[in-house]
N, C-alpha and C. Protein backbone atom coordinates (compact mmCIF):
# COMPACT_ATOMS: atom_id res chain seq x y z
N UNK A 1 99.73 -4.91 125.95
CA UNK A 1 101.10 -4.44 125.71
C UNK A 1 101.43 -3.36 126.74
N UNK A 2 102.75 -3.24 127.77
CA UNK A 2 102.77 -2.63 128.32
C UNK A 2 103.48 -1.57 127.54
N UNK A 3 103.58 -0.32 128.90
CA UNK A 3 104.24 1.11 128.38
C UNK A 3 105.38 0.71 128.26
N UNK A 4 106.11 0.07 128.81
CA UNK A 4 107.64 -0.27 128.23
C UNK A 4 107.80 -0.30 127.00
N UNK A 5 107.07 -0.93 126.35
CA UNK A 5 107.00 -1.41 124.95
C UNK A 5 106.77 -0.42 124.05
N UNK A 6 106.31 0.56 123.94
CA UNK A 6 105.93 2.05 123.45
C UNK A 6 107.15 3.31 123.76
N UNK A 7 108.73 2.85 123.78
CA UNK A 7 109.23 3.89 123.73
C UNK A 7 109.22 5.21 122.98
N UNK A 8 109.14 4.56 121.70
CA UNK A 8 109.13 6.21 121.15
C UNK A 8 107.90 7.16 120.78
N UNK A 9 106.64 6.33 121.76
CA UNK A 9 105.22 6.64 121.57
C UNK A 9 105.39 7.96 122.85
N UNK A 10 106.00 7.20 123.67
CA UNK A 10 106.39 7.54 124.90
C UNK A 10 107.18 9.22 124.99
N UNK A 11 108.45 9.10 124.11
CA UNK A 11 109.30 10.37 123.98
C UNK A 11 108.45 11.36 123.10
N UNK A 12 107.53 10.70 122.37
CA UNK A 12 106.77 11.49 121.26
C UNK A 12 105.76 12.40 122.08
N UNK A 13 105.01 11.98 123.29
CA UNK A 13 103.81 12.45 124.18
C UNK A 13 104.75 12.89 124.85
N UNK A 14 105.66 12.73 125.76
CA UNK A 14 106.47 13.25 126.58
C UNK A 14 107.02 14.99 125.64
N UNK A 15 107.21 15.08 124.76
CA UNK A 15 107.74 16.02 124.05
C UNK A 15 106.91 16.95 123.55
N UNK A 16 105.42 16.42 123.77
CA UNK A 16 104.51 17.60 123.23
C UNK A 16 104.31 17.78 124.68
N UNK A 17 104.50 17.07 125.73
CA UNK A 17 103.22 17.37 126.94
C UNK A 17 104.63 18.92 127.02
N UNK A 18 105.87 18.58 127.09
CA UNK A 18 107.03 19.71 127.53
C UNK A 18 106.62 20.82 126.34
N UNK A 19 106.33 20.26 125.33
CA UNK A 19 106.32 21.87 124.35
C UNK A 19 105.27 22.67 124.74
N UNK A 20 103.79 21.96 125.05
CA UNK A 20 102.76 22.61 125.87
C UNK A 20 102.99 23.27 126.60
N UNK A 21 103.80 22.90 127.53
CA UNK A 21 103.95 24.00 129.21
C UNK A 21 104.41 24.95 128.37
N UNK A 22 105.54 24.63 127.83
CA UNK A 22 106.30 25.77 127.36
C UNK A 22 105.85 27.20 126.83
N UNK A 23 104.89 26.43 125.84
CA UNK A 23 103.94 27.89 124.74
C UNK A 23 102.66 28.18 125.74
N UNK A 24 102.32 27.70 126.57
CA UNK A 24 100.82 27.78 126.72
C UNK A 24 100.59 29.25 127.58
N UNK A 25 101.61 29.84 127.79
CA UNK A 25 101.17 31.34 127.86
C UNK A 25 100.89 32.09 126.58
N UNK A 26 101.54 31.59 126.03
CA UNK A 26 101.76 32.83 124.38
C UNK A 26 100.49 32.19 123.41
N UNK A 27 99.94 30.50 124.12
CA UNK A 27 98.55 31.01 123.09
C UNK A 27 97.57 31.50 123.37
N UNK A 28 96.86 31.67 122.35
CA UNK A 28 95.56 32.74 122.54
C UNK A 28 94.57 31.74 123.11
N UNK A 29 93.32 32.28 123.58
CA UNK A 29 92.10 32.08 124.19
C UNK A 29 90.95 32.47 123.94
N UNK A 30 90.11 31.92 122.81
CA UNK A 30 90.54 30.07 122.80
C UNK A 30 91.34 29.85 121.41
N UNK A 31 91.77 28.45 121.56
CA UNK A 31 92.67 28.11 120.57
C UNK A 31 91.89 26.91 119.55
N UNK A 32 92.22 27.19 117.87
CA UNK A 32 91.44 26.79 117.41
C UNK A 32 91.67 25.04 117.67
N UNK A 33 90.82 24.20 117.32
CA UNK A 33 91.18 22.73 117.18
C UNK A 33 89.88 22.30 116.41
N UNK A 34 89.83 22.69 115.57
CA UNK A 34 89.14 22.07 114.31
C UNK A 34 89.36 23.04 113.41
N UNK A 35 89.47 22.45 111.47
CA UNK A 35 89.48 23.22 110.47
C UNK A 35 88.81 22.86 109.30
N UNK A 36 88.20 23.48 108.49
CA UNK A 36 87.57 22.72 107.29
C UNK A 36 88.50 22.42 106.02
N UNK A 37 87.85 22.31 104.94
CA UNK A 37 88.72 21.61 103.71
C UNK A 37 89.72 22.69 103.14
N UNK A 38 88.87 23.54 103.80
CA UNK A 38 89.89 25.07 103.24
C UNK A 38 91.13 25.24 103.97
N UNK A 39 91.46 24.62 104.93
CA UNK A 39 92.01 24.90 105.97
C UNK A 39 91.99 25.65 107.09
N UNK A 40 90.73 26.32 106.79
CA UNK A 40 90.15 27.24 108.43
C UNK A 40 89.84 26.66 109.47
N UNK A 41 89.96 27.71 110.09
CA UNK A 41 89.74 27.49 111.60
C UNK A 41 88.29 27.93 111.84
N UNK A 42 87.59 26.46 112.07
CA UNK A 42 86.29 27.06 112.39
C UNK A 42 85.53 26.18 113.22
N UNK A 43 86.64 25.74 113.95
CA UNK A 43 86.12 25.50 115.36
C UNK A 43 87.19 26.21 116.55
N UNK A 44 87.14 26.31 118.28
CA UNK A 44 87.70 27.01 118.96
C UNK A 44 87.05 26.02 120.10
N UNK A 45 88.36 26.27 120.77
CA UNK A 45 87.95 25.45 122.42
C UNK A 45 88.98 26.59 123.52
N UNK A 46 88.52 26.91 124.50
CA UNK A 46 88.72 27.89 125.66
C UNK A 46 89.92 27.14 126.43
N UNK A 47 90.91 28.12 126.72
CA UNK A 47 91.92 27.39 127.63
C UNK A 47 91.28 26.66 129.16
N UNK A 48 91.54 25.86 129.79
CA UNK A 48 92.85 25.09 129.61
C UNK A 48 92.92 23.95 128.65
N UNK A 49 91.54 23.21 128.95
CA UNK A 49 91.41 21.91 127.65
C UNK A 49 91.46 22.31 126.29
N UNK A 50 91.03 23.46 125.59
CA UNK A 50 91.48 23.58 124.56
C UNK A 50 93.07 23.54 123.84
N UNK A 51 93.59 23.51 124.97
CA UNK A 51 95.40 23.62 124.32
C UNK A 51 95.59 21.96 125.05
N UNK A 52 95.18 21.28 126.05
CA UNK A 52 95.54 20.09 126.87
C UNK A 52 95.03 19.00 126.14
N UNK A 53 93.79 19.37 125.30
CA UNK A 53 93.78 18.16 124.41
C UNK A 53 94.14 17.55 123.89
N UNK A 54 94.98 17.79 122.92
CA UNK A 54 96.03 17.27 122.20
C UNK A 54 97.34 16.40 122.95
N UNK A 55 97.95 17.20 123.83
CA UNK A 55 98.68 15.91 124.74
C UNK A 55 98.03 14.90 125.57
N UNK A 56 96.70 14.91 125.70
CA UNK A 56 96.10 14.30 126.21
C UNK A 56 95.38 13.14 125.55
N UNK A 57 95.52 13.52 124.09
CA UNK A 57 95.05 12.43 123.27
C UNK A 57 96.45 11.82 123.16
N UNK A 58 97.05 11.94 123.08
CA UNK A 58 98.46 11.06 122.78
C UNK A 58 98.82 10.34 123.91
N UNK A 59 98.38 10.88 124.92
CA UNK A 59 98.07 9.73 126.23
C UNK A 59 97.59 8.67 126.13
N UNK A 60 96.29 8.79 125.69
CA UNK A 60 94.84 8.00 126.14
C UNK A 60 95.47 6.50 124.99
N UNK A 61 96.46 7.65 123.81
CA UNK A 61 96.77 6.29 122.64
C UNK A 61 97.41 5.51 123.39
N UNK A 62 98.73 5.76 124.04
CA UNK A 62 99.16 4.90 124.84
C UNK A 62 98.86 4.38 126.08
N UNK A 63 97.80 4.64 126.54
CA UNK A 63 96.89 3.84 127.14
C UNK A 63 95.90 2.64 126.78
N UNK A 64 95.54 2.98 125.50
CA UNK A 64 94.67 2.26 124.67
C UNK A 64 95.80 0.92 124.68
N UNK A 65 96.89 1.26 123.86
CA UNK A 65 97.62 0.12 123.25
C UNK A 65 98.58 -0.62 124.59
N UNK A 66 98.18 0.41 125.95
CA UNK A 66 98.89 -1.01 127.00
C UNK A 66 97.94 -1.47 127.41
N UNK A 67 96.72 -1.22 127.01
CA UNK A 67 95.88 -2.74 127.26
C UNK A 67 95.59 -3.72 126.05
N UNK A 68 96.09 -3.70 125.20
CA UNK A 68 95.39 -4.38 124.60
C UNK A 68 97.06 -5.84 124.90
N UNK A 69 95.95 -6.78 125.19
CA UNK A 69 96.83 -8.54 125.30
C UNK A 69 97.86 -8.76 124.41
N UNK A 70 99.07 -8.95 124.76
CA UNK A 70 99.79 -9.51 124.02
C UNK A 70 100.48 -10.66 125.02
N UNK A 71 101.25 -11.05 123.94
CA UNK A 71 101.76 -12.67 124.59
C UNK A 71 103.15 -12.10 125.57
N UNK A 72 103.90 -12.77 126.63
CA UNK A 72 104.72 -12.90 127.15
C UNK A 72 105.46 -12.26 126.33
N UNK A 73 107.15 -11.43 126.47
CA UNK A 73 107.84 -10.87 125.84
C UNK A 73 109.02 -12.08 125.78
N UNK A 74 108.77 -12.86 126.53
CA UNK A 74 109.87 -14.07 126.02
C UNK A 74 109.37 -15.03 124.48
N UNK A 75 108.48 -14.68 124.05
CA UNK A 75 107.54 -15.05 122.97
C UNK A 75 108.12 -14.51 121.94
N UNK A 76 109.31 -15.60 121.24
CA UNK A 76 110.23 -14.75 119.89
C UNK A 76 109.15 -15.00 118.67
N UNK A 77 107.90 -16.14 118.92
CA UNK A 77 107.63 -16.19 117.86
C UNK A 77 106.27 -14.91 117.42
N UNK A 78 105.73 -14.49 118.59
CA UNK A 78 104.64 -13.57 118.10
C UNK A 78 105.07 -12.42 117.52
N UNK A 79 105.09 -11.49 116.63
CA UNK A 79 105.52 -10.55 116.35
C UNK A 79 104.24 -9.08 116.86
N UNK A 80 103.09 -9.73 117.37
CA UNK A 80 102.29 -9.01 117.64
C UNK A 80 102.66 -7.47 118.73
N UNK A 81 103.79 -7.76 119.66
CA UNK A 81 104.41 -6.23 120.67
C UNK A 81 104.94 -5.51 119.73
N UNK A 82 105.39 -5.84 118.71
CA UNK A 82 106.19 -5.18 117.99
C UNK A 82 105.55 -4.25 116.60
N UNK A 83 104.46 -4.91 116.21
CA UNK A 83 103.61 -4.66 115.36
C UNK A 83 102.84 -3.51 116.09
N UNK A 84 102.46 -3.84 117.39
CA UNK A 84 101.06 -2.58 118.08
C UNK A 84 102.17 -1.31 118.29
N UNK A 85 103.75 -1.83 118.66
CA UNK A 85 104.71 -0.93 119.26
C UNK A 85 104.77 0.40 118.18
N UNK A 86 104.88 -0.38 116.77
CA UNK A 86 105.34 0.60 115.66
C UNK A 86 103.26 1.56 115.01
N UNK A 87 102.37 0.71 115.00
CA UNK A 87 101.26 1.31 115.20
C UNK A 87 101.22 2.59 116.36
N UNK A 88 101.10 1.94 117.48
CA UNK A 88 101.16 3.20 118.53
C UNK A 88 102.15 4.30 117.82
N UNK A 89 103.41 4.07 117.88
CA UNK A 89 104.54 5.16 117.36
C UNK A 89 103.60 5.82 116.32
N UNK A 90 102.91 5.32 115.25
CA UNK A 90 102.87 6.05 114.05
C UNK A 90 101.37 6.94 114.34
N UNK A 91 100.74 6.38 115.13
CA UNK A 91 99.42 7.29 115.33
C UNK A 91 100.00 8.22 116.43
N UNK A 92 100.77 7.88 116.96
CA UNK A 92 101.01 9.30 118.18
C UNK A 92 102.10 10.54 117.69
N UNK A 93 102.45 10.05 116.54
CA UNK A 93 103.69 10.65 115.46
C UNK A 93 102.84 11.87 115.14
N UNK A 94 101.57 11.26 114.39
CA UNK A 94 100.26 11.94 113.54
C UNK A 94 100.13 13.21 114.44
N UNK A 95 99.64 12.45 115.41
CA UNK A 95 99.09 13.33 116.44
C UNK A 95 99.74 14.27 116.81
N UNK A 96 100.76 14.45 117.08
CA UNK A 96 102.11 15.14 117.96
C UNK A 96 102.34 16.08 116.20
N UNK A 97 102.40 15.63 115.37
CA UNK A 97 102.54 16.37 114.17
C UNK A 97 101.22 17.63 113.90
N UNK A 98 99.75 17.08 114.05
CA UNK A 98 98.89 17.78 114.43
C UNK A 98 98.71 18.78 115.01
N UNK A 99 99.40 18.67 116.38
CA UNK A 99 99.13 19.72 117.28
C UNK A 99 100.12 20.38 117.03
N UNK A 100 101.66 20.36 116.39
CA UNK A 100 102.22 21.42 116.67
C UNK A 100 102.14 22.16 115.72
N UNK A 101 100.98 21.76 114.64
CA UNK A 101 100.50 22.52 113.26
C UNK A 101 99.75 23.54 113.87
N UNK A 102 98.72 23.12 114.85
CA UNK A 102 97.40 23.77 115.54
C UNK A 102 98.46 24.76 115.81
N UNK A 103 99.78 24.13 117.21
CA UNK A 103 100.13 25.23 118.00
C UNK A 103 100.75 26.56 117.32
N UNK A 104 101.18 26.32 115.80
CA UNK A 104 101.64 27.59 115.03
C UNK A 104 100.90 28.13 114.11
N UNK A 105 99.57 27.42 113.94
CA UNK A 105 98.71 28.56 113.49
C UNK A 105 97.83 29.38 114.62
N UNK A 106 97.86 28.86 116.07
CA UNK A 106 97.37 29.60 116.85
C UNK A 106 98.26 30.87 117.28
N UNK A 107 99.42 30.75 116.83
CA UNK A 107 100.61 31.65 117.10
C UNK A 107 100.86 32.70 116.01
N UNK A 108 99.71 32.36 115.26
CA UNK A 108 100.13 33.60 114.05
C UNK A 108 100.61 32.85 112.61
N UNK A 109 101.52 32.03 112.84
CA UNK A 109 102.03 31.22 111.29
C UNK A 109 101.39 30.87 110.45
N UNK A 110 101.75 30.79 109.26
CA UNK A 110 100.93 30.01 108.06
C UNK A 110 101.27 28.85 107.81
N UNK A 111 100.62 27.99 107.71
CA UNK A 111 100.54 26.45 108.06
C UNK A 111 99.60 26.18 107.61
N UNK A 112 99.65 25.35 105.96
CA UNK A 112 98.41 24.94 104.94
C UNK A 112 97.70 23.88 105.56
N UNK A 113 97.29 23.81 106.55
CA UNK A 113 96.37 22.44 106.85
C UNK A 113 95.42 21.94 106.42
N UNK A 114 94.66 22.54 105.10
CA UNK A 114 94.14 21.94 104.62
C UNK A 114 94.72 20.80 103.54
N UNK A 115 96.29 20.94 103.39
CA UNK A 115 97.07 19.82 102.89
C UNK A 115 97.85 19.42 103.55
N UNK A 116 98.11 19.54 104.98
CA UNK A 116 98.91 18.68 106.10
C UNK A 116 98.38 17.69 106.46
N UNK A 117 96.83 17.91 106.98
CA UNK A 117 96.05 16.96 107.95
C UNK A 117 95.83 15.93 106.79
N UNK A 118 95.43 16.09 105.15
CA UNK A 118 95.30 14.93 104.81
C UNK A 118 96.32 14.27 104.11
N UNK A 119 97.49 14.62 104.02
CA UNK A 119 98.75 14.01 104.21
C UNK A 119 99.14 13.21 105.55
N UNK A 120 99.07 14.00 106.20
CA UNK A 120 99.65 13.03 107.74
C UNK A 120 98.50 12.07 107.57
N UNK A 121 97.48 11.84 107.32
CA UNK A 121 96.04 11.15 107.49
C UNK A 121 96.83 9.58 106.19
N UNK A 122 97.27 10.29 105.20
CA UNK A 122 97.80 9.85 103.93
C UNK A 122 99.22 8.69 104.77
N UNK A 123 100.02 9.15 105.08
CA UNK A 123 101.11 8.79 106.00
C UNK A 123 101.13 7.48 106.91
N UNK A 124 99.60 7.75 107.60
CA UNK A 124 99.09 7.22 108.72
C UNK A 124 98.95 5.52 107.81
N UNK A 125 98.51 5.99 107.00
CA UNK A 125 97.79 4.66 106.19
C UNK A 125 98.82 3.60 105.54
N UNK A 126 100.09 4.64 105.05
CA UNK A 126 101.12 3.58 104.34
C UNK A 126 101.34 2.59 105.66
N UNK A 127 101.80 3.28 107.18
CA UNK A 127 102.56 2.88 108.11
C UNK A 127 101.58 1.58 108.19
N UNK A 128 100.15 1.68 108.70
CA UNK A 128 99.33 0.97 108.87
C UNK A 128 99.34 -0.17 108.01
N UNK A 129 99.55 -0.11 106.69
CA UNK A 129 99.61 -0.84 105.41
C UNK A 129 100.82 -1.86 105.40
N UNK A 130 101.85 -1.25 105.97
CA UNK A 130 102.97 -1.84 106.14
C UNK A 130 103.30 -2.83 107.33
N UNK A 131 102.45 -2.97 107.89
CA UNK A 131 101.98 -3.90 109.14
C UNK A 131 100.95 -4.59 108.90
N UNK A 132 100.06 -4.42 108.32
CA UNK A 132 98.43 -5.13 108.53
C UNK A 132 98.86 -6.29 107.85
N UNK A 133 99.68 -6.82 106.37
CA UNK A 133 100.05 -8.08 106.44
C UNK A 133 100.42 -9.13 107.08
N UNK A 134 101.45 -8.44 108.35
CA UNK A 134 102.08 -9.95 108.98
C UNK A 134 101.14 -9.70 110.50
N UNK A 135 99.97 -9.34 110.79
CA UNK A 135 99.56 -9.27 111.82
C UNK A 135 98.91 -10.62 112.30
N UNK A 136 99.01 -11.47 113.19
CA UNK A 136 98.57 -12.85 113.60
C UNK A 136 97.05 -12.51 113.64
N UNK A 137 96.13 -13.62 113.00
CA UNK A 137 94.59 -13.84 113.86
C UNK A 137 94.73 -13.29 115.13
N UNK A 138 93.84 -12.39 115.48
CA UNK A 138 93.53 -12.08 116.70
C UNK A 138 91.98 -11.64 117.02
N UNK A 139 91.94 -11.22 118.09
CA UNK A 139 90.37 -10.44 118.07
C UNK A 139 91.11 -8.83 118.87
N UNK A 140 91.92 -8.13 118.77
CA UNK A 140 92.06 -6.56 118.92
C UNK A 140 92.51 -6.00 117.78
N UNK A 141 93.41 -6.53 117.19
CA UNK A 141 94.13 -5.91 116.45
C UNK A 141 94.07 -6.39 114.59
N UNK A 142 93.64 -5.44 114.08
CA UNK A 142 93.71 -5.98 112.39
C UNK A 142 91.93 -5.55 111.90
N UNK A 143 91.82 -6.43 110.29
CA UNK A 143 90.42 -6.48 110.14
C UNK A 143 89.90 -7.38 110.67
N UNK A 144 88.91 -7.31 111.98
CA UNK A 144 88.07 -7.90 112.14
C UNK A 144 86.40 -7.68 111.82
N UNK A 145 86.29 -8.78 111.23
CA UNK A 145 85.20 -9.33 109.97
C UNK A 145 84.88 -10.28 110.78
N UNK A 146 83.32 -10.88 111.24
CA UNK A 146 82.96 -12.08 111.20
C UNK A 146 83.75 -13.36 110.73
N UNK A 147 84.29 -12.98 109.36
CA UNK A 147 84.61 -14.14 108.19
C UNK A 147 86.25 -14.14 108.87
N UNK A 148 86.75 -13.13 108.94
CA UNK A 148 88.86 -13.27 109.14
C UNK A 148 87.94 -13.93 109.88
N UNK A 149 87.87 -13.55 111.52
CA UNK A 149 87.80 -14.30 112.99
C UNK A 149 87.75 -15.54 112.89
N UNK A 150 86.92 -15.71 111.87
CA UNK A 150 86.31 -17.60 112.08
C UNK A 150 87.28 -18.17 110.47
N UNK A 151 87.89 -17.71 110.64
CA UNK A 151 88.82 -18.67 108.79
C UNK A 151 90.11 -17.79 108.67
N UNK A 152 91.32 -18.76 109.33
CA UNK A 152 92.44 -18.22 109.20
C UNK A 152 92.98 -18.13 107.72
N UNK A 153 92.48 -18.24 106.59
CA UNK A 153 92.72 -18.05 105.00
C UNK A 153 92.12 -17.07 105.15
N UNK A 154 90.77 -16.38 104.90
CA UNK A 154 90.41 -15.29 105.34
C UNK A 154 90.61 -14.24 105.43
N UNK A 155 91.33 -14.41 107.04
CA UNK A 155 92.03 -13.34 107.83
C UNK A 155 93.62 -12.90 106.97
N UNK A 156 94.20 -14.32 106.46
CA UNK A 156 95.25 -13.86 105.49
C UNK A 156 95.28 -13.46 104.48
N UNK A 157 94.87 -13.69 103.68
CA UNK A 157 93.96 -13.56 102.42
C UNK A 157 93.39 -11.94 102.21
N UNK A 158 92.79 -11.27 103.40
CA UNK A 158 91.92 -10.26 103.53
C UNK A 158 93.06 -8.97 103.89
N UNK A 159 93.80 -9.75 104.67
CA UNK A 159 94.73 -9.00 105.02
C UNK A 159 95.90 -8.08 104.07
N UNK A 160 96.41 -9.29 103.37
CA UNK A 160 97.22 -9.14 102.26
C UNK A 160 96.55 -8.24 101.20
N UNK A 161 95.53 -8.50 100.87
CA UNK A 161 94.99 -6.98 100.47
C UNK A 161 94.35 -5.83 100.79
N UNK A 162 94.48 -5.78 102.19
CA UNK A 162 94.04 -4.41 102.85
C UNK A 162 95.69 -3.73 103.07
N UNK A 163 96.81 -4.83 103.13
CA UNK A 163 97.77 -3.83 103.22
C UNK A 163 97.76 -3.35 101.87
N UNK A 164 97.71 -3.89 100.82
CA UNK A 164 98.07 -3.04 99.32
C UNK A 164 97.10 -2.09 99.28
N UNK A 165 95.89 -2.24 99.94
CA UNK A 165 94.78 -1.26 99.45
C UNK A 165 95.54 0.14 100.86
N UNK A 166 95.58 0.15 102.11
CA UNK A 166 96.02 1.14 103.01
C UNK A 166 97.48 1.69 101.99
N UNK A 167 98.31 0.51 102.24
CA UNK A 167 99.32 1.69 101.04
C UNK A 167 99.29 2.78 99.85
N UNK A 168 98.54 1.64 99.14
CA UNK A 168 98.26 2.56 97.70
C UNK A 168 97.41 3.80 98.00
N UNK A 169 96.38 3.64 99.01
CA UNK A 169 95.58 4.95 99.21
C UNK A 169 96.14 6.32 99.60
N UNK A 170 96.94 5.52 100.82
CA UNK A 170 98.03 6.17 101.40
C UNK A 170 98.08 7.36 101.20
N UNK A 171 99.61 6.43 100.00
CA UNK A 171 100.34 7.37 99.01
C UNK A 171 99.71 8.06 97.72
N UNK A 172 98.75 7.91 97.50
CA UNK A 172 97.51 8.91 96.49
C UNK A 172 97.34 10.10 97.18
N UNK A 173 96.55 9.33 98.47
CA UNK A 173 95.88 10.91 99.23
C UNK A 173 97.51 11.96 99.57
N UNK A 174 98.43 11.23 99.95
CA UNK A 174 99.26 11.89 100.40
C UNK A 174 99.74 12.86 99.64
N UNK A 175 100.10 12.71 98.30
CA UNK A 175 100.24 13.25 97.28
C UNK A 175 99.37 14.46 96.82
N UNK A 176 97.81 13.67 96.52
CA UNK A 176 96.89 14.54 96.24
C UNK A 176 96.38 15.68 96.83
N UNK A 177 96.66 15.61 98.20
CA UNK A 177 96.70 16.37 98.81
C UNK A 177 97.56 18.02 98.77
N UNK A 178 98.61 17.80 98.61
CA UNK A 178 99.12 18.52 98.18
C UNK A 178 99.28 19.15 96.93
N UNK A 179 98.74 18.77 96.03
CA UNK A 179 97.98 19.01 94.77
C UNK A 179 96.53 19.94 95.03
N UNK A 180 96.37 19.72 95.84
CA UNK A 180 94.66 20.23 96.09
C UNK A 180 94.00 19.57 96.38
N UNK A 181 93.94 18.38 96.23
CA UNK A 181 92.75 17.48 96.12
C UNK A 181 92.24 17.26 97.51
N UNK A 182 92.36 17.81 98.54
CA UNK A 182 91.88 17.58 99.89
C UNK A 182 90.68 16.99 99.46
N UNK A 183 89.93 17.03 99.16
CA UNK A 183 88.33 16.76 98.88
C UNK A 183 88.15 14.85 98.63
N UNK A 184 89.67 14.46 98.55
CA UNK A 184 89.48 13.01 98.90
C UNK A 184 89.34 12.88 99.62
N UNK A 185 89.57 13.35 100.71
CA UNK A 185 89.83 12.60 101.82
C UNK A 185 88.74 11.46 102.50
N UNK A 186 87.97 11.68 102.26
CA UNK A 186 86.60 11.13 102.10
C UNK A 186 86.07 9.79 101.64
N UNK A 187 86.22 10.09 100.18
CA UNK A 187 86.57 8.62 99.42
C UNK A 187 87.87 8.38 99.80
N UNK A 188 88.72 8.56 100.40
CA UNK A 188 89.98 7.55 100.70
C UNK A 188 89.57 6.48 101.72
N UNK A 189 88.62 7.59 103.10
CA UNK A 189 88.37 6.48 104.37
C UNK A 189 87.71 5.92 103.62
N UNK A 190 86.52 5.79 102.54
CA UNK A 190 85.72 5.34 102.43
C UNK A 190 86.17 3.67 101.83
N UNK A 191 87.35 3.80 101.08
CA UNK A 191 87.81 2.73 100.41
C UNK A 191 88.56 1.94 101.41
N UNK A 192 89.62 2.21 102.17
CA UNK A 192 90.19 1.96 102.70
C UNK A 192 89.31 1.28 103.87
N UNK A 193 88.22 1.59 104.32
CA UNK A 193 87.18 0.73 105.20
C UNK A 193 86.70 -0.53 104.83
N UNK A 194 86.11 0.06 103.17
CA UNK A 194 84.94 -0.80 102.53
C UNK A 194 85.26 -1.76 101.71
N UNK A 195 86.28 -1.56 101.28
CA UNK A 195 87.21 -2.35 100.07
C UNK A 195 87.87 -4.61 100.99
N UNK A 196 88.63 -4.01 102.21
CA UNK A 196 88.82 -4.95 102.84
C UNK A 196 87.52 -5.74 103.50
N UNK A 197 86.95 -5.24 103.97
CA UNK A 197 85.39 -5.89 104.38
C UNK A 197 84.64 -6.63 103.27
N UNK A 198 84.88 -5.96 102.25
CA UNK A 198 83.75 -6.63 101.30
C UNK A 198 84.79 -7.69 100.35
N UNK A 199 85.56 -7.29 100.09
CA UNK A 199 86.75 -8.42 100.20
C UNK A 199 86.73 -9.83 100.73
N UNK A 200 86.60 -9.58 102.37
CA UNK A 200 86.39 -10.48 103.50
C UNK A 200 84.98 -11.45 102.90
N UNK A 201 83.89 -10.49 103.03
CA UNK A 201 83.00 -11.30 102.73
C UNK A 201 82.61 -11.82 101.44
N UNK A 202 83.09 -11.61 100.06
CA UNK A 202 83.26 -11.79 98.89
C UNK A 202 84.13 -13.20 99.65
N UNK A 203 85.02 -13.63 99.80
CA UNK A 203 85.61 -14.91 99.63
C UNK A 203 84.71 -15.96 100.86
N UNK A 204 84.00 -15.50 101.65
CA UNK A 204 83.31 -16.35 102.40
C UNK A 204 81.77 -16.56 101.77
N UNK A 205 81.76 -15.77 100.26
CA UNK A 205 80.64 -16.49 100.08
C UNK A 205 80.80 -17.01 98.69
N UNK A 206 82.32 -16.80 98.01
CA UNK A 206 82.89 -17.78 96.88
C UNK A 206 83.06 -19.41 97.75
N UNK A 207 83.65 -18.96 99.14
CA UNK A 207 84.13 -20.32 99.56
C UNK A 207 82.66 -21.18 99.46
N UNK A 208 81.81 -20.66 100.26
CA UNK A 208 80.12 -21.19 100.53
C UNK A 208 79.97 -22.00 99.26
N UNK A 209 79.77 -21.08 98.11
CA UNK A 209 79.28 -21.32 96.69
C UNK A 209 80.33 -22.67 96.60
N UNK A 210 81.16 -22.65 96.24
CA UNK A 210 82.16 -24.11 96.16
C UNK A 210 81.96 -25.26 96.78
């Protein structure tokens, strides 16, 4: 998928790389970029990469997603550019939301991140959820399982309930989070990994048995 295809991945990195120049006198040295469940800051990285990281990861995303193959754009029937287009958008959204949390608690502000990061994390998952249904067989993009790859029922089948399972988690953690419950966050990846996989292979060894 090319960068064309990633506009608003595009204005999203473009807009932190400009907010960067902007603040990067007024932050401190070093600036934190890691926090625990509490929401502390208890990691620190030294200027310049410690503040460049972050626009720099929102790069590398849209780098990632213009390589990955998609079909011709005269191709009305794949929906696959459009699917990675709104993915890219929503992980570089995260991201760009991330750092300008970092950039105002490095500035002094109060900014609960121990219930932001697993909200946006929460967020990340509906968007994801809301796509992983109509995603075509492929080998980049989706659950790939041994079992989807090789059995297009499978891959649909597996799919259709990894989007209900990414949604519903989603919107729990997202919630819970803000409740307190940061301490899911944990068992959320954990379900949201393990649940569709074993799924996958649960029907390739009902199919076997039959």
């Amino acid at each position: 998928m090319t960068l064309h295809r990633q506009p608003i991945s595009i204005a999203l990195s473009g807009g932190l790389w400009l907010l960067t120049g902007l603040l990067y006198r007024k932050l401190p040295d070093p600036i934190p970029t890691h926090f625990n469940l509490a929401g502390q800051a208890d990691g620190f990285a030294p200027k310049p990469w410690g503040v460049l990281i972050f626009p720099i990861m929102t790069t590398v995303v849209l780098l990632v997603f213009a390589l990955i193959p998609t079909p011709p754009q005269s191709d009305p029937q794949d929906e696959r550019p459009q699917i990675l287009s709104r993915l890219s958008a929503a992980v570089v959204m995260m991201l760009v939301a991330v750092s300008v949390a970092v950039y105002l608690v490095a500035l002094g502000q109060p900014v609960p991140m121990s219930k932001l990061i697993p909200s946006l994390l929460g967020l990340l998952l509906i968007a994801i959820g809301n796509v992983l249904g109509t995603v075509s067989r492929n080998r980049w993009v989706g659950i790939r399982t041994p079992w989807t790859l090789n059995d297009p029922e499978n891959w649909r089948k597996t799919h259709r309930l990894g989007s209900k399972v990414f949604v519903s988690v989603g919107g729990f953690l997202t919630v819970a989070a803000w409740m307190g419950a940061s301490w899911l966050l944990l068992p959320a990846v954990v379900t949201v990994a393990g649940v569709p996989v074993a799924y996958s292979y649960w029907l390739t060894r009902h199919k076997t048995i039959e």
